[in-house]
N, C-alpha and C. Protein backbone atom coordinates (compact mmCIF):
# COMPACT_ATOMS: atom_id res chain seq x y z
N UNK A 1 -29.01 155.35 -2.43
CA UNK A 1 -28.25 155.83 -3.59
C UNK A 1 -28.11 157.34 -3.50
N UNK A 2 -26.87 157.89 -3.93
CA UNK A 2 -26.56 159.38 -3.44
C UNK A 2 -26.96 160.02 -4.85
N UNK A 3 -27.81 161.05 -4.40
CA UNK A 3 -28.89 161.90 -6.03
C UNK A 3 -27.07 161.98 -6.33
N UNK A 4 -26.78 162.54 -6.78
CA UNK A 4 -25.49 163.06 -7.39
C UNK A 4 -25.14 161.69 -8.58
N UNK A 5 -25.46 160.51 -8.21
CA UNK A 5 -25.33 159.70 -8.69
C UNK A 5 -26.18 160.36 -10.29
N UNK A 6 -27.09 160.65 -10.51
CA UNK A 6 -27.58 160.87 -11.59
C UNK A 6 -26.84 161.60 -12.60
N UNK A 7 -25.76 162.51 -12.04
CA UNK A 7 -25.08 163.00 -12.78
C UNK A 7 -24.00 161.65 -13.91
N UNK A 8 -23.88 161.15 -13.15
CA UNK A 8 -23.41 159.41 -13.72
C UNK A 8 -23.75 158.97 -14.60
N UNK A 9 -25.11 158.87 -14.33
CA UNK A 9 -26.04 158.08 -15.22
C UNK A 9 -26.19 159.15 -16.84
N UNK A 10 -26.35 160.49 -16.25
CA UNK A 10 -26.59 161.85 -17.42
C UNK A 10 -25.02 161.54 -18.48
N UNK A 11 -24.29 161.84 -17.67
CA UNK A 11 -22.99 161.46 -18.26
C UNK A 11 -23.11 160.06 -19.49
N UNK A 12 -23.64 159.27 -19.05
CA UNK A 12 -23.34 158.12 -19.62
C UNK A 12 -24.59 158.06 -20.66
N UNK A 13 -25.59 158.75 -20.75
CA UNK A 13 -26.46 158.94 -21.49
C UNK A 13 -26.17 159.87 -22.51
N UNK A 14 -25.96 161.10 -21.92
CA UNK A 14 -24.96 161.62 -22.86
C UNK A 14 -23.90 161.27 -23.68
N UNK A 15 -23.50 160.58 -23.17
CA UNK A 15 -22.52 160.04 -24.48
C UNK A 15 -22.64 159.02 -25.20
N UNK A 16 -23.82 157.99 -25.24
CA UNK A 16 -24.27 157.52 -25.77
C UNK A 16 -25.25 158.17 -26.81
N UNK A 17 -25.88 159.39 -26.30
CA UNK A 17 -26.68 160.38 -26.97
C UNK A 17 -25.57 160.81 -28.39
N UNK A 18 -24.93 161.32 -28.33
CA UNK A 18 -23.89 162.11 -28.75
C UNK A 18 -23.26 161.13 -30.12
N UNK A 19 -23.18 159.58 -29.65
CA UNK A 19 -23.13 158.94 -30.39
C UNK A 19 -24.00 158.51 -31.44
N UNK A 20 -25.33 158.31 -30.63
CA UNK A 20 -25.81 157.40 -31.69
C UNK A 20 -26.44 158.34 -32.36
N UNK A 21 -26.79 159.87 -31.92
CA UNK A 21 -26.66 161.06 -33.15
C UNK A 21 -25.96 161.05 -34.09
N UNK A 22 -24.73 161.20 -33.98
CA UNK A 22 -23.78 160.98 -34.48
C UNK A 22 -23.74 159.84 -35.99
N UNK A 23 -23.95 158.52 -35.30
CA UNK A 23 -24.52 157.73 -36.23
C UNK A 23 -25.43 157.94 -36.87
N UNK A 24 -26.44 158.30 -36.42
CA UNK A 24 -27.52 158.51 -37.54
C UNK A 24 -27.24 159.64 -38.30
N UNK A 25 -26.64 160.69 -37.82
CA UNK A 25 -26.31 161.93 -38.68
C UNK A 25 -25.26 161.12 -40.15
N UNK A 26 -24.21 160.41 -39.78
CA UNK A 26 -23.37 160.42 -40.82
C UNK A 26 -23.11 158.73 -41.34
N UNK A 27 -23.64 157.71 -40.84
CA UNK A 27 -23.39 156.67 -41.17
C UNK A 27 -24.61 156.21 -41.86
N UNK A 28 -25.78 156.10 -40.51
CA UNK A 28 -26.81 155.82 -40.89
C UNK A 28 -27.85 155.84 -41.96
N UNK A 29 -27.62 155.12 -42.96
CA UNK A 29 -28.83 155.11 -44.32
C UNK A 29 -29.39 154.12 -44.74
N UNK A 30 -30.91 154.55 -43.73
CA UNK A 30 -31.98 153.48 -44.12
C UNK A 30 -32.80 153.62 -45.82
N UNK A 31 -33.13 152.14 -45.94
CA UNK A 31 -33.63 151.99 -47.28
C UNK A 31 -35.32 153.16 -47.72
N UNK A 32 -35.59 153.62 -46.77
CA UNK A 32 -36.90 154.23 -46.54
C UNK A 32 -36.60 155.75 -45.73
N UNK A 33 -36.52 156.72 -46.56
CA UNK A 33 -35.57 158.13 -45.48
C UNK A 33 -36.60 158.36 -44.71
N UNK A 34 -37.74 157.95 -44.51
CA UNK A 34 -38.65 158.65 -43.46
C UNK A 34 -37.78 157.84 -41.79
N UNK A 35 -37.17 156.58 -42.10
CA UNK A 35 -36.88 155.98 -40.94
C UNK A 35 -35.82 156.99 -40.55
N UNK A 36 -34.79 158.17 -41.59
CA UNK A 36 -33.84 158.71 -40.77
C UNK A 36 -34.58 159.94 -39.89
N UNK A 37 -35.93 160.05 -40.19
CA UNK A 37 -36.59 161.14 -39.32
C UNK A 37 -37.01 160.32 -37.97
N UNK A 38 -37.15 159.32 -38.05
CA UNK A 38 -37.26 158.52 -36.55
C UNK A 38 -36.37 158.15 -35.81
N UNK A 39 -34.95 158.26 -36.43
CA UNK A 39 -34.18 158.05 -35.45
C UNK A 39 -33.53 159.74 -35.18
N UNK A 40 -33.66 160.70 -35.95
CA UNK A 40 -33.51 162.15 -35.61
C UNK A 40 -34.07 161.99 -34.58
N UNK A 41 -35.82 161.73 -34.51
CA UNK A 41 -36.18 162.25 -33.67
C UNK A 41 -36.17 161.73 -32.15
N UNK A 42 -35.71 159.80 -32.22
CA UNK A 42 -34.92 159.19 -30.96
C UNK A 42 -34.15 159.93 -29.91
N UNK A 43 -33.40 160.32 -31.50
CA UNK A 43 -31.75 161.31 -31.05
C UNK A 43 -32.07 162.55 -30.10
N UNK A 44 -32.69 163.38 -30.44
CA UNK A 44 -33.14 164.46 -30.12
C UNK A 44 -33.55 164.15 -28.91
N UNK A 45 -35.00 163.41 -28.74
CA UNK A 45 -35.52 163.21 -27.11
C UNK A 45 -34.40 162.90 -26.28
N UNK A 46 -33.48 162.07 -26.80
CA UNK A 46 -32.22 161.35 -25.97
C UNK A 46 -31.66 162.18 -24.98
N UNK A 47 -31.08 163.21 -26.28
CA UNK A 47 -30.13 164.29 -25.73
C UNK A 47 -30.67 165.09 -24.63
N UNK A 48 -32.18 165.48 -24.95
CA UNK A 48 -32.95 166.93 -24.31
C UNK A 48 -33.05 166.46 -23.09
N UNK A 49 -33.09 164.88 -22.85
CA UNK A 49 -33.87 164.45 -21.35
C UNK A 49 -32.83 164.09 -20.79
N UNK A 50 -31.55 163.77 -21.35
CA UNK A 50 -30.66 163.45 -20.52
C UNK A 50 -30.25 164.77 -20.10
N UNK A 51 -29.97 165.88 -20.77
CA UNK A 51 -29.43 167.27 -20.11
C UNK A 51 -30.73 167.50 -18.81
N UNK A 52 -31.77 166.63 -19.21
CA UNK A 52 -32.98 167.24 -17.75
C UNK A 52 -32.23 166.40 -16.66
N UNK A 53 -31.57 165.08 -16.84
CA UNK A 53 -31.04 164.81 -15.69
C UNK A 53 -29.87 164.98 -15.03
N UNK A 54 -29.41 166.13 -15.03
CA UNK A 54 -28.71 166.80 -14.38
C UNK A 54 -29.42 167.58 -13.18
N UNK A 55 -30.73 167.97 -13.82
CA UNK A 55 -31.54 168.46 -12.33
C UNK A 55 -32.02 167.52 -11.51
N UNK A 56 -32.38 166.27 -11.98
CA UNK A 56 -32.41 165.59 -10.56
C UNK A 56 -31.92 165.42 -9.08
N UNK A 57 -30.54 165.86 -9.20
CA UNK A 57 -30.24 165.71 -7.43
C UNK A 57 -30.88 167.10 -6.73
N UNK A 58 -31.48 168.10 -7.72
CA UNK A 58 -31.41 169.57 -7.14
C UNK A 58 -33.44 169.17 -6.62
N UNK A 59 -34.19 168.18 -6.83
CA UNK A 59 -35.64 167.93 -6.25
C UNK A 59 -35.31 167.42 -5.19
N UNK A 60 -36.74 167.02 -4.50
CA UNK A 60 -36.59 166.71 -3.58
C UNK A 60 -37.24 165.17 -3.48
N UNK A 61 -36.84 164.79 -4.83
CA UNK A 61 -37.29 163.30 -5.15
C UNK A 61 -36.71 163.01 -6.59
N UNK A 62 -35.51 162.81 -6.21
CA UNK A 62 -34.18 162.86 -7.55
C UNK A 62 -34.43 161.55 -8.13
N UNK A 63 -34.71 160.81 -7.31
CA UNK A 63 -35.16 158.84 -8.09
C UNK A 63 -36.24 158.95 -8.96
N UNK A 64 -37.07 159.52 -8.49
CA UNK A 64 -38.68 159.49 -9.33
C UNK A 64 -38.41 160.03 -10.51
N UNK A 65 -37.59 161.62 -10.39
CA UNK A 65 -37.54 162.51 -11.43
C UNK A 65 -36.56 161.47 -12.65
N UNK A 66 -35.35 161.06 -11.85
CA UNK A 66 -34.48 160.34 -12.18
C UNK A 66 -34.50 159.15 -13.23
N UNK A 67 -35.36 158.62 -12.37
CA UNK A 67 -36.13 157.05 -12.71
C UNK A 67 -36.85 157.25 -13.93
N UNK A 68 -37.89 158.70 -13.71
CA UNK A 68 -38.88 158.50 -14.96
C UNK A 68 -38.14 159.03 -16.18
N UNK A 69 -37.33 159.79 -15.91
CA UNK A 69 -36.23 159.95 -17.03
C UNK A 69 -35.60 159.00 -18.07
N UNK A 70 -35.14 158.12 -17.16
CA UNK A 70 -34.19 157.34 -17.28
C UNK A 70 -35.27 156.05 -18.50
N UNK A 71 -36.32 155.46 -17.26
CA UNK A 71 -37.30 154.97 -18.08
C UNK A 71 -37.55 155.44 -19.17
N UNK A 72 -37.90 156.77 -19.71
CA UNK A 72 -38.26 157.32 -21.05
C UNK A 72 -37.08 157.65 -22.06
N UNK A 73 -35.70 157.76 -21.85
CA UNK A 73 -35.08 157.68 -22.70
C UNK A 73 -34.59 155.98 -23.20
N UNK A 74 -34.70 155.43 -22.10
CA UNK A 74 -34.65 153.58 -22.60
C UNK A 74 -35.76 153.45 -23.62
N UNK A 75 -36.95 153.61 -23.38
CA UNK A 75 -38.66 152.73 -23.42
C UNK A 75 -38.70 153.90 -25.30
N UNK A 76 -38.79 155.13 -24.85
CA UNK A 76 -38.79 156.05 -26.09
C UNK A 76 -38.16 156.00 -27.26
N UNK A 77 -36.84 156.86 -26.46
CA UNK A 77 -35.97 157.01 -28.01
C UNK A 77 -35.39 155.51 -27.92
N UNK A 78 -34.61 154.00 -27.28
CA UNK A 78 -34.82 153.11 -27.69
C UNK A 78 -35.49 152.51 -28.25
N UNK A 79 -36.64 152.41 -28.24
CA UNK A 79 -38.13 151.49 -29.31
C UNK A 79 -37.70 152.28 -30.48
N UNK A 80 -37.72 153.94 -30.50
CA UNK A 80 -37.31 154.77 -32.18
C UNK A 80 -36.16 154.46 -32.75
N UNK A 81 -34.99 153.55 -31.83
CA UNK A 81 -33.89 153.42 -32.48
C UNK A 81 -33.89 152.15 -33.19
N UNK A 82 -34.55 151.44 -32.49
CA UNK A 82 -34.50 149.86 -32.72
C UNK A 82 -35.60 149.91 -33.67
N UNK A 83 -36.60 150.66 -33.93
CA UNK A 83 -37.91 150.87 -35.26
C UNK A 83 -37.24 151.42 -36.14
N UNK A 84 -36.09 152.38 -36.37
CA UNK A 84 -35.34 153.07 -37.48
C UNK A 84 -34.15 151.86 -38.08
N UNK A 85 -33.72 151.58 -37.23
CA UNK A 85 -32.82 150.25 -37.29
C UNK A 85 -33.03 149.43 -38.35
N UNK A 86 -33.97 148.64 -37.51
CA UNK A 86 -34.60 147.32 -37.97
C UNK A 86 -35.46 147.60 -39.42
N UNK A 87 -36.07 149.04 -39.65
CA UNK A 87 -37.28 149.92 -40.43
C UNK A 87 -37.95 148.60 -40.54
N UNK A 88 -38.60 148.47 -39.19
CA UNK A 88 -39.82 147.76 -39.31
C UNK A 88 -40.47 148.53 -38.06
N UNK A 89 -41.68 148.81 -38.06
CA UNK A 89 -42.58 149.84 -37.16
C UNK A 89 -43.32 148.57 -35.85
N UNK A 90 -43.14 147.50 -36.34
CA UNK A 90 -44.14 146.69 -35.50
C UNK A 90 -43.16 146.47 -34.23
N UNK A 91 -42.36 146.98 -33.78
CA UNK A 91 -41.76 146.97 -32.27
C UNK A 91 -41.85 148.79 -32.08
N UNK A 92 -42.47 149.40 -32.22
CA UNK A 92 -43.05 150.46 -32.23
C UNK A 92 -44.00 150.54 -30.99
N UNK A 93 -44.38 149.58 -29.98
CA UNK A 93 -45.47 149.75 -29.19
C UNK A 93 -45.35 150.33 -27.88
N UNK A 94 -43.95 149.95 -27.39
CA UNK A 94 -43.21 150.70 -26.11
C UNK A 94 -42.89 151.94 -26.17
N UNK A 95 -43.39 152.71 -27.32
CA UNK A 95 -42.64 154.23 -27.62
C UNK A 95 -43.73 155.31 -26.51
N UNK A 96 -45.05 154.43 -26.92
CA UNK A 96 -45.88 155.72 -25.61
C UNK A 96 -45.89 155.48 -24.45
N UNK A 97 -45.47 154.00 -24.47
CA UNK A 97 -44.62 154.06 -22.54
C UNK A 97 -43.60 155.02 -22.37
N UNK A 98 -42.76 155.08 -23.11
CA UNK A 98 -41.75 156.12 -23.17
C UNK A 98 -42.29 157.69 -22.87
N UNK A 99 -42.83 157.68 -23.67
CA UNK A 99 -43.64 159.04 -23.69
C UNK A 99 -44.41 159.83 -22.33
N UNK A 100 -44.97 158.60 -21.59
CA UNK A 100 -45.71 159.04 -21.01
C UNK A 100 -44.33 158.93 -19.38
N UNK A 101 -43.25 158.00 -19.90
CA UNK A 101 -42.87 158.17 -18.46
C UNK A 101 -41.97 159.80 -18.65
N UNK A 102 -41.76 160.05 -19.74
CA UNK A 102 -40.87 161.63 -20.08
C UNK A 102 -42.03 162.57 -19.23
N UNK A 103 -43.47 162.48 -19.54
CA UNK A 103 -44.60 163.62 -18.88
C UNK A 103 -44.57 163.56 -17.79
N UNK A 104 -44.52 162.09 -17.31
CA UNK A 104 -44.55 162.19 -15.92
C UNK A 104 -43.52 162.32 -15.12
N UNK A 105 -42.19 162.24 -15.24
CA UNK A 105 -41.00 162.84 -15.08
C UNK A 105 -41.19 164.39 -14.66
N UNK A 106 -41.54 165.04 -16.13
CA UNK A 106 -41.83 166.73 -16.08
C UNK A 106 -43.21 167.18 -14.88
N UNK A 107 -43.93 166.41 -14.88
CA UNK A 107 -44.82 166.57 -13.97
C UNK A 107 -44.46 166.67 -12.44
N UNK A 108 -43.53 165.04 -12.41
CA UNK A 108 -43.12 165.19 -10.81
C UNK A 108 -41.89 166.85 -10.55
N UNK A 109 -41.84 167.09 -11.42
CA UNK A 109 -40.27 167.95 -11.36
C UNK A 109 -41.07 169.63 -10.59
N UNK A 110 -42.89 169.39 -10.96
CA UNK A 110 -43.24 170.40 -10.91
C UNK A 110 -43.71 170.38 -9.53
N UNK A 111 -43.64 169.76 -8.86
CA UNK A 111 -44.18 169.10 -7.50
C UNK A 111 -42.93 168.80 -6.66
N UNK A 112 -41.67 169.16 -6.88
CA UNK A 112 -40.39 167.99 -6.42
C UNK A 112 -38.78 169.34 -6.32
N UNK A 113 -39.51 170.66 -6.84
CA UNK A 113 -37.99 171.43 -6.46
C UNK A 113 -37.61 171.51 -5.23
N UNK A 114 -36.19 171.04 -5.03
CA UNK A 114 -35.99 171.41 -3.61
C UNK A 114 -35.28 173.14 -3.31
N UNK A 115 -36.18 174.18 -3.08
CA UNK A 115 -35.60 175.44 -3.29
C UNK A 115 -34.09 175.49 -2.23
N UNK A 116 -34.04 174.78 -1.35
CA UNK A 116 -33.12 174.40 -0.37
C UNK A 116 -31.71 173.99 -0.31
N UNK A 117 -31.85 173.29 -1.72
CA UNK A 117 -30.54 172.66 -2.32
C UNK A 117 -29.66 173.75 -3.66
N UNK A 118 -30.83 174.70 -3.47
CA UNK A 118 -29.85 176.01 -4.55
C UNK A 118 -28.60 176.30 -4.61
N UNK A 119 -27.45 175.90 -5.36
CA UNK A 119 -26.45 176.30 -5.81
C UNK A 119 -25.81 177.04 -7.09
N UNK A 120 -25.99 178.80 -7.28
CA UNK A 120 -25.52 179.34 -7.92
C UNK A 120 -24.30 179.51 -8.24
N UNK A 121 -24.13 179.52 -9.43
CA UNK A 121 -22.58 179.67 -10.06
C UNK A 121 -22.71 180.40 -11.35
N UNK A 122 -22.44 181.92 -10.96
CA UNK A 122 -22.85 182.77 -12.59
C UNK A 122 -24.21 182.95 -12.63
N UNK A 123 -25.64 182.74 -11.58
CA UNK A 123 -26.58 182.59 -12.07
C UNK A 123 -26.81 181.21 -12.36
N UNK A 124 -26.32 180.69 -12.62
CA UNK A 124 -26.67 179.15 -13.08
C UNK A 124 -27.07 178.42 -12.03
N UNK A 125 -27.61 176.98 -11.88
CA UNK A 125 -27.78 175.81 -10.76
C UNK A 125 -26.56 175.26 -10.90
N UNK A 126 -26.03 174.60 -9.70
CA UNK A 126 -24.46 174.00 -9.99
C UNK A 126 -24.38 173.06 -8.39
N UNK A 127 -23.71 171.84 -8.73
CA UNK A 127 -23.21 171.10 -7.51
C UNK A 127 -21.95 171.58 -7.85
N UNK A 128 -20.88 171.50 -6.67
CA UNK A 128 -20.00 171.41 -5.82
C UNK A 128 -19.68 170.55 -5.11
N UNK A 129 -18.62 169.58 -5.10
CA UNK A 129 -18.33 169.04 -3.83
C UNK A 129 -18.04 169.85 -2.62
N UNK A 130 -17.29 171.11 -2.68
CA UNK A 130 -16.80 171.67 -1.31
C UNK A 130 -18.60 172.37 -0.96
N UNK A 131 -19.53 173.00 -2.08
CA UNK A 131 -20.66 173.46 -1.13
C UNK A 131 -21.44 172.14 -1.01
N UNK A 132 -21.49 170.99 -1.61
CA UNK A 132 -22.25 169.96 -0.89
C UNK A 132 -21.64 169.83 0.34
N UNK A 133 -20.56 169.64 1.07
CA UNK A 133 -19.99 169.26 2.05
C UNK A 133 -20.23 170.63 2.91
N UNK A 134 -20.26 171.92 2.85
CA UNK A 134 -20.65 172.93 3.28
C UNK A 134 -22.15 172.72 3.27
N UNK A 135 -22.75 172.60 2.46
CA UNK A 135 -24.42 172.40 2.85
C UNK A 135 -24.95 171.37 3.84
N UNK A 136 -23.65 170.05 3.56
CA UNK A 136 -24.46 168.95 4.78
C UNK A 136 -23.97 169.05 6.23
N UNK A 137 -22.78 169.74 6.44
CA UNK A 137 -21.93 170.34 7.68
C UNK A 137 -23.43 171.25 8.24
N UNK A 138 -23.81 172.38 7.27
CA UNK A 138 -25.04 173.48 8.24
C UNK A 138 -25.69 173.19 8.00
N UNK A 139 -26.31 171.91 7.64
CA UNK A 139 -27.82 171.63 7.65
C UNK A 139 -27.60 171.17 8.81
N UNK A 140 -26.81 170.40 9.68
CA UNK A 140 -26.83 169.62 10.59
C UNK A 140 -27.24 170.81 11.54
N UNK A 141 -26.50 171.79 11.66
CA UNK A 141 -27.10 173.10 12.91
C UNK A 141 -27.96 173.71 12.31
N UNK A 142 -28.33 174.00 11.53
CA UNK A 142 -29.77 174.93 11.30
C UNK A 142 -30.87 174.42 10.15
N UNK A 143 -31.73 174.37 10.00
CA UNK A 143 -32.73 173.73 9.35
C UNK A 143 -32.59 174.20 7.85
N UNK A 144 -32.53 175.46 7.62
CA UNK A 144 -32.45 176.24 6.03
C UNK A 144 -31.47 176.93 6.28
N UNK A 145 -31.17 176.14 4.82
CA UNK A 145 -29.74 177.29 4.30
C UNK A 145 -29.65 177.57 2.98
N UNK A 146 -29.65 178.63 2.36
CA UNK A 146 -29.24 178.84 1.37
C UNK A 146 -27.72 178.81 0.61
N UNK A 147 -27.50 178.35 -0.16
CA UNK A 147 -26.12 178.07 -1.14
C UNK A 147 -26.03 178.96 -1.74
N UNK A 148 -25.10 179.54 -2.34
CA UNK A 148 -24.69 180.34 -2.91
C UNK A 148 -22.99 179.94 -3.52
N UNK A 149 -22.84 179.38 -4.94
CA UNK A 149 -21.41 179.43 -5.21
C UNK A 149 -20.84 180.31 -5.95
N UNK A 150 -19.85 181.12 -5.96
CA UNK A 150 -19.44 182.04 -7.07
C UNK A 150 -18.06 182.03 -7.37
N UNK A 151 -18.12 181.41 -8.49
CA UNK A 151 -16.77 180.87 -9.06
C UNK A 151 -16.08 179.88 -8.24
N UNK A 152 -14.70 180.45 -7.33
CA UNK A 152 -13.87 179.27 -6.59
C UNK A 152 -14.04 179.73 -5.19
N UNK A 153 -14.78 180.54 -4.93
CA UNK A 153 -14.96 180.74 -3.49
C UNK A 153 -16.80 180.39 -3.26
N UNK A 154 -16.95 179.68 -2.21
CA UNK A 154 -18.28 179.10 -1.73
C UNK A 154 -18.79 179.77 -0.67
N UNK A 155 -19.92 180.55 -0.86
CA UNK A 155 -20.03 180.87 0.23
C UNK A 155 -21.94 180.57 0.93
N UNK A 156 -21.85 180.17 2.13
CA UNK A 156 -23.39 179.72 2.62
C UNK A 156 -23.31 180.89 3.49
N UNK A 157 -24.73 181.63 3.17
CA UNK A 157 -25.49 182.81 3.41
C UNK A 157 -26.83 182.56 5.02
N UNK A 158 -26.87 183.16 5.72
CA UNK A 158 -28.07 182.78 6.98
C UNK A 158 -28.27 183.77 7.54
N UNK A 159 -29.00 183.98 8.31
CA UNK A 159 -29.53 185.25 8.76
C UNK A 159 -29.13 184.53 10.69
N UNK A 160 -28.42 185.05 11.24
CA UNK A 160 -28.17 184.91 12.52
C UNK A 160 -28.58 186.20 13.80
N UNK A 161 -29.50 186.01 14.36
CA UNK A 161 -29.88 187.63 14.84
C UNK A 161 -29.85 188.26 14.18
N UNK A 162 -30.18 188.81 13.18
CA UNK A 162 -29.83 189.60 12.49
C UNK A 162 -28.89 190.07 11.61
N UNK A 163 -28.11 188.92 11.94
CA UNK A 163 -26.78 189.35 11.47
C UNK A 163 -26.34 188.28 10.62
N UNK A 164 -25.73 188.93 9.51
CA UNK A 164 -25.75 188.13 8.02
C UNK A 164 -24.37 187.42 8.45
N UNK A 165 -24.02 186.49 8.42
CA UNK A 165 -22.66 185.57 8.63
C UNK A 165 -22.38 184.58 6.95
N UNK A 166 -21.11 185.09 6.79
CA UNK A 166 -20.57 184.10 5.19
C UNK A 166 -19.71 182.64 5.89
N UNK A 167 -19.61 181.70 5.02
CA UNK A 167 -18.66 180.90 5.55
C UNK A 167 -17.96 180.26 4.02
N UNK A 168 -16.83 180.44 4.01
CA UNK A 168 -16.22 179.69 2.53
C UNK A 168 -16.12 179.24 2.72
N UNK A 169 -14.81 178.23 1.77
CA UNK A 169 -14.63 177.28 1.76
C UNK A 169 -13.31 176.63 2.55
N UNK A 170 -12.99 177.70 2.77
CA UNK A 170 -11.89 177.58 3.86
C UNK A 170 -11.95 177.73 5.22
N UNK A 171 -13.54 177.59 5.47
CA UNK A 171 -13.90 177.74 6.52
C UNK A 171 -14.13 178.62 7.55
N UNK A 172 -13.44 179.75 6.66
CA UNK A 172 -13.29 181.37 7.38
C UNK A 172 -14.62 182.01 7.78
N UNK A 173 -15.18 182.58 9.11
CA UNK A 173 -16.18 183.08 9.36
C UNK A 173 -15.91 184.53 9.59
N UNK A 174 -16.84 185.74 8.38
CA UNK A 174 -16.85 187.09 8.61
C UNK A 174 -18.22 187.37 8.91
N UNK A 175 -17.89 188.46 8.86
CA UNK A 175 -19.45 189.14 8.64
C UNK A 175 -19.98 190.14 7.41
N UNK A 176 -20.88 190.31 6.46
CA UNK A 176 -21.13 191.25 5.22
C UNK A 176 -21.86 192.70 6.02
């Protein structure tokens, strides 16, 4: 499965996030208002962990990070949606499975950066199709490479004898 794929999955969590916020913000009114603080707080984990999976393809173990993500926004804020729902607490028991696969998610993430796969844009982390395809083209000849994107021009950075070589995206080779 290609990490990038997670962006898929983030996407689709996200907008399910977005929604069922949404719902609970303006539709949703349970007979007991403490249940609308349990599904706030569903909502909330939803959103925060799906924006974490966007960093998954950037480790160097995007499934695990991925996976335990993925697991904890199902197992978590699902059990809080379906306990706010239903406002009955006794399907409440899968919520610290949830919990604990969100820690361990954050845990592997701390063990799992791939500094290798760096793509700046503004300062920011960022995929690219043209620097993924530029990153898997020079990984094939040289072992480390650093990424570098800035704005619409891509450029991969290496130290060659000494000598600093750019390559965009147009394939043009100078020298800085």
């Amino acid at each position: 499965m290609d990490p990038r794929m997670w962006h898929i999955v983030a996407g689709v969590s996200g907008a399910a996030a977005v929604g069922l916020g949404s719902y609970g913000a303006h539709i949703f009114k349970p007979k007991n208002p403490s249940y609308k603080e349990v599904w706030h707080t569903a909502s909330l984990y939803h959103l925060v962990h799906t924006a974490a999976l966007l960093a998954a393809p950037l480790t160097k173990r995007p499934h695990l990070f991925g996976g335990l993500l993925t697991a904890g926004i199902l197992t978590f804020s699902g059990t809080c949606y379906i306990v706010a729902y239903l406002e009955d607490r006794k399907y409440s028991s899968l919520a610290p499975v949830g919990g604990f696969a969100f820690i361990g998610a954050w845990a592997s993430l701390l063990f799992s950066i791939n500094f290798e796969r760096r793509l700046y844009v503004n300062s920011s982390c960022y995929s690219t199709p043209t620097a993924l395809f530029i990153q898997r083209r020079a990984k094939d000849r040289l072992p480390s490479l650093p990424i570098r994107a800035t704005k619409s021009l891509v450029l991969a950075d290496f130290q060659l004898s000494g000598l600093t070589v750019g390559l965009n995206s147009s394939s043009h080779l100078g020298t800085d």
